[in-house]
N, C-alpha and C. Protein backbone atom coordinates (compact mmCIF):
# COMPACT_ATOMS: atom_id res chain seq x y z
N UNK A 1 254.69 161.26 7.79
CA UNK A 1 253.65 161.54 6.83
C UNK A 1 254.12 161.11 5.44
N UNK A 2 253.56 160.32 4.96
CA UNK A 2 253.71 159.84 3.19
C UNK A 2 253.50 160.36 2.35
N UNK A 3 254.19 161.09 1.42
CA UNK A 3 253.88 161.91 0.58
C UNK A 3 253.47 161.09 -0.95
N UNK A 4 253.40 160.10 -0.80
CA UNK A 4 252.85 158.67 -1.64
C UNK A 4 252.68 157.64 -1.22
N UNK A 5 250.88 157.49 -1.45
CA UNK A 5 250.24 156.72 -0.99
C UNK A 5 251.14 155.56 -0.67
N UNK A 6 251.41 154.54 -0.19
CA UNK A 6 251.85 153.40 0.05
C UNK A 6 251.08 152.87 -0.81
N UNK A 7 250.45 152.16 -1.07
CA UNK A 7 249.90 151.60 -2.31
C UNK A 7 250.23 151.60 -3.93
N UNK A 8 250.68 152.77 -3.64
CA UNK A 8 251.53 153.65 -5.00
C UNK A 8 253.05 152.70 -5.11
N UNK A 9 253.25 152.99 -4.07
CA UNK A 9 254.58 152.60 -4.25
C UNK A 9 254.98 151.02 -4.50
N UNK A 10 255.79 150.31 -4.99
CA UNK A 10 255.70 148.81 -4.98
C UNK A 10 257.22 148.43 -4.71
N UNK A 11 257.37 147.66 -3.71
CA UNK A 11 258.95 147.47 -3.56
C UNK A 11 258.98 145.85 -3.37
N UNK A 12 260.13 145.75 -4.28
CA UNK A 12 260.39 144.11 -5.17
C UNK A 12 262.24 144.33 -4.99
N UNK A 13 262.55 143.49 -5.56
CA UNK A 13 263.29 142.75 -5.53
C UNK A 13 264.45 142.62 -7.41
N UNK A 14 265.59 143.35 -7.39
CA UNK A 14 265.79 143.28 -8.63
C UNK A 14 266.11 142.10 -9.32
N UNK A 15 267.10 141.85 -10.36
CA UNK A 15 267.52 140.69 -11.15
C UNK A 15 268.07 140.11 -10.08
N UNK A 16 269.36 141.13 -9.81
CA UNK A 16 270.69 140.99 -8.69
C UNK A 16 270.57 140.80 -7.50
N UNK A 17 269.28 140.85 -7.14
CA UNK A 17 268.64 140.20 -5.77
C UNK A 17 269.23 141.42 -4.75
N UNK A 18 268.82 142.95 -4.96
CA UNK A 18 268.63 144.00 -4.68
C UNK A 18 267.52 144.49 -4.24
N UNK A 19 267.14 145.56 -3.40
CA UNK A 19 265.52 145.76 -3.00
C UNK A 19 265.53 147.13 -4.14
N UNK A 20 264.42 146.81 -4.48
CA UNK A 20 263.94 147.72 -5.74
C UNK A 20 262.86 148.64 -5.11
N UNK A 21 262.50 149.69 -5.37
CA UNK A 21 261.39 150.25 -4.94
C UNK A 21 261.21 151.08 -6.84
N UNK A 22 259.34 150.81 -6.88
CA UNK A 22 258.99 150.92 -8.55
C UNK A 22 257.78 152.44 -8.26
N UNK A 23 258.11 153.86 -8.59
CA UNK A 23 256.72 154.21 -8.64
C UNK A 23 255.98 154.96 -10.34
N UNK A 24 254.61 154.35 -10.17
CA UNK A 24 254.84 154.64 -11.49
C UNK A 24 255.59 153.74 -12.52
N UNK A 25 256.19 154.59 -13.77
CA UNK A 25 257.18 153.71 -14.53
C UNK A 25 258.45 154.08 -13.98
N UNK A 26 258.86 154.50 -12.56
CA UNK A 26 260.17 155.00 -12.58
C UNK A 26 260.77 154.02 -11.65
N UNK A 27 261.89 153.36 -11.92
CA UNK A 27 262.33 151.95 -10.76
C UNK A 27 263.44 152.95 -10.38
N UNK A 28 263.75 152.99 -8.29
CA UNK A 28 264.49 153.27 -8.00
C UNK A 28 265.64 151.89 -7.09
N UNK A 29 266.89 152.30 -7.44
CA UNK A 29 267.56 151.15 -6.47
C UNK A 29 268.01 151.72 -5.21
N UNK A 30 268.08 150.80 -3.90
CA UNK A 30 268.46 150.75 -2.79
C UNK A 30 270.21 151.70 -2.88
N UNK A 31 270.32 152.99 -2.29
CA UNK A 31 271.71 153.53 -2.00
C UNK A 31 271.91 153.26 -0.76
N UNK A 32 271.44 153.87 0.53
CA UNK A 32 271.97 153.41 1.64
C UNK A 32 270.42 153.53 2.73
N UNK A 33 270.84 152.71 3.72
CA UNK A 33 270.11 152.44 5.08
C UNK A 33 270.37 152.95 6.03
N UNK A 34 269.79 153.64 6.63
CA UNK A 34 270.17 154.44 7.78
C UNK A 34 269.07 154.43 9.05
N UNK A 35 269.26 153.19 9.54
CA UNK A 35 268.04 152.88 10.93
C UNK A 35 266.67 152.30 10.11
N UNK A 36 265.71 153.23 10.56
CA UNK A 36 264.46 152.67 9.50
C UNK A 36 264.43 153.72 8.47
N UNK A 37 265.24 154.14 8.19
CA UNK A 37 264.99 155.32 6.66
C UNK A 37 265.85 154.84 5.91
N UNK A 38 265.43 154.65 4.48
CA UNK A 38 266.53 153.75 3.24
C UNK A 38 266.53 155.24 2.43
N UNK A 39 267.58 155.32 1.44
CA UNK A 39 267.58 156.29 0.06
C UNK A 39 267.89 155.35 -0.79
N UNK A 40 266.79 156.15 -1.89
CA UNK A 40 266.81 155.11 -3.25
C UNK A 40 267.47 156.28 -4.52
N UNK A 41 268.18 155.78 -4.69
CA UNK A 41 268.53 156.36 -6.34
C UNK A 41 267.90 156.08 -7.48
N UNK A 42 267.25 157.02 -8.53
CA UNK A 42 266.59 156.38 -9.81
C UNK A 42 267.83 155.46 -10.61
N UNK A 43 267.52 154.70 -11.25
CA UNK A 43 268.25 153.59 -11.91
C UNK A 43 269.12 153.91 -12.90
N UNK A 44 269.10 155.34 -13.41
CA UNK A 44 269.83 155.65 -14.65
C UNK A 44 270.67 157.28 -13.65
N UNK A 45 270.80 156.96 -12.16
CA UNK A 45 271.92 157.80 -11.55
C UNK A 45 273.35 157.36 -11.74
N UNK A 46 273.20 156.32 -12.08
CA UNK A 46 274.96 155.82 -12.56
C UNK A 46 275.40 156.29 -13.14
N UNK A 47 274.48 156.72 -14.89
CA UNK A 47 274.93 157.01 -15.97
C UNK A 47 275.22 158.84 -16.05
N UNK A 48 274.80 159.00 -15.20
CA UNK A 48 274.02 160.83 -14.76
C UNK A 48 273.31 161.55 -15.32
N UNK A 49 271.76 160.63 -15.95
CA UNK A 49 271.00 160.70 -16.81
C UNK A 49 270.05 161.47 -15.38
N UNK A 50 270.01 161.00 -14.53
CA UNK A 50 269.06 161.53 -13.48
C UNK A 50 269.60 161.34 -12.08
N UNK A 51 269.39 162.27 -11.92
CA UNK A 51 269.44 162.58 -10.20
C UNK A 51 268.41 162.44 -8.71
N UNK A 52 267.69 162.02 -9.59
CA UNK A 52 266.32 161.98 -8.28
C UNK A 52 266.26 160.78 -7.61
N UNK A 53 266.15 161.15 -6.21
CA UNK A 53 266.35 160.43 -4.67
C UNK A 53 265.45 160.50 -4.08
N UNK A 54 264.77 158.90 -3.56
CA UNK A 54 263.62 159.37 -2.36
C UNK A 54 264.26 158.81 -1.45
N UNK A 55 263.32 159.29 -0.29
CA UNK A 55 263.61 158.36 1.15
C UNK A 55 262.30 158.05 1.39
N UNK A 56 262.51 156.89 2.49
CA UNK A 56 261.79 156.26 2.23
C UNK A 56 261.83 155.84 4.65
N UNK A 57 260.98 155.69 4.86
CA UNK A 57 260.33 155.46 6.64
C UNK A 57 259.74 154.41 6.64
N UNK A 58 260.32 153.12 6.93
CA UNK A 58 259.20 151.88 7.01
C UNK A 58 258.14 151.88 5.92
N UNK A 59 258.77 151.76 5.02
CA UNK A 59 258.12 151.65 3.73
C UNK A 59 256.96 152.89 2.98
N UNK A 60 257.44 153.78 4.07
CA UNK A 60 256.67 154.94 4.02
C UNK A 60 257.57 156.61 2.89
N UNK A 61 256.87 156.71 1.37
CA UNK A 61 257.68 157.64 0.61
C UNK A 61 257.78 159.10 1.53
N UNK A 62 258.49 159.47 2.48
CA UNK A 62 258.68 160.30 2.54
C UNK A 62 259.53 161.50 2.24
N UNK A 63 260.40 161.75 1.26
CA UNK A 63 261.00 163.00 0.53
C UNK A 63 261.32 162.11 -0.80
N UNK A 64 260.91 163.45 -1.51
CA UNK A 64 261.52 163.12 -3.20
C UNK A 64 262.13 164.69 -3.72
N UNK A 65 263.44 164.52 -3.53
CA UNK A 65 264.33 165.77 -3.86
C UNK A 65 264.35 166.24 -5.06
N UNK A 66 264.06 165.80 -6.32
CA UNK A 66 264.13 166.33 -7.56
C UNK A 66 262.69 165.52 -8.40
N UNK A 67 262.38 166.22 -9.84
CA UNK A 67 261.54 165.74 -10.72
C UNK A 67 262.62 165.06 -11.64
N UNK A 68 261.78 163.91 -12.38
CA UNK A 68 263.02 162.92 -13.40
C UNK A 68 262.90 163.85 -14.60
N UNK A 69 264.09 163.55 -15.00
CA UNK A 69 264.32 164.62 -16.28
C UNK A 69 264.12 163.29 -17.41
N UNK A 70 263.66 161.97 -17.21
CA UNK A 70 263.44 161.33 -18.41
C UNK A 70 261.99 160.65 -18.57
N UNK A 71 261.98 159.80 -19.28
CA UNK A 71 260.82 158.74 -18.88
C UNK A 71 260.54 157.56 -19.04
């Protein structure tokens, strides 16, 4: 079950030739693959500006563990 629309979601391709997934204004990057379920980290988890992680089912948003603390 998708807890965001697929349509919502847009998954591209970064500078670094990375799979990007964008929702909204929030770009998350590819952390790990696990069969058909990927986890994405928001883009400013490096810095430890934010912590929020989705997963993701055949392109399908299914869990988002935290709200972004930026914008």
């Amino acid at each position: 079950m998708c807890i965001v629309p697929v349509k919502d979601a847009l998954f591209s391709i970064s500078r670094f030739g990375k799979p990007k997934l964008v929702l909204g204004n929030q770009s998350f990057n590819i952390h790990k693959i696990i069969g058909p379920k990927s986890i994405w980290r928001c883009q400013k988890w490096r810095w430890g500006q934010c912590r929020t992680t989705i997963t993701t089912l055949e392109n399908c948003v299914i869990k988002m563990n935290k709200p972004h603390n930026h914008d």
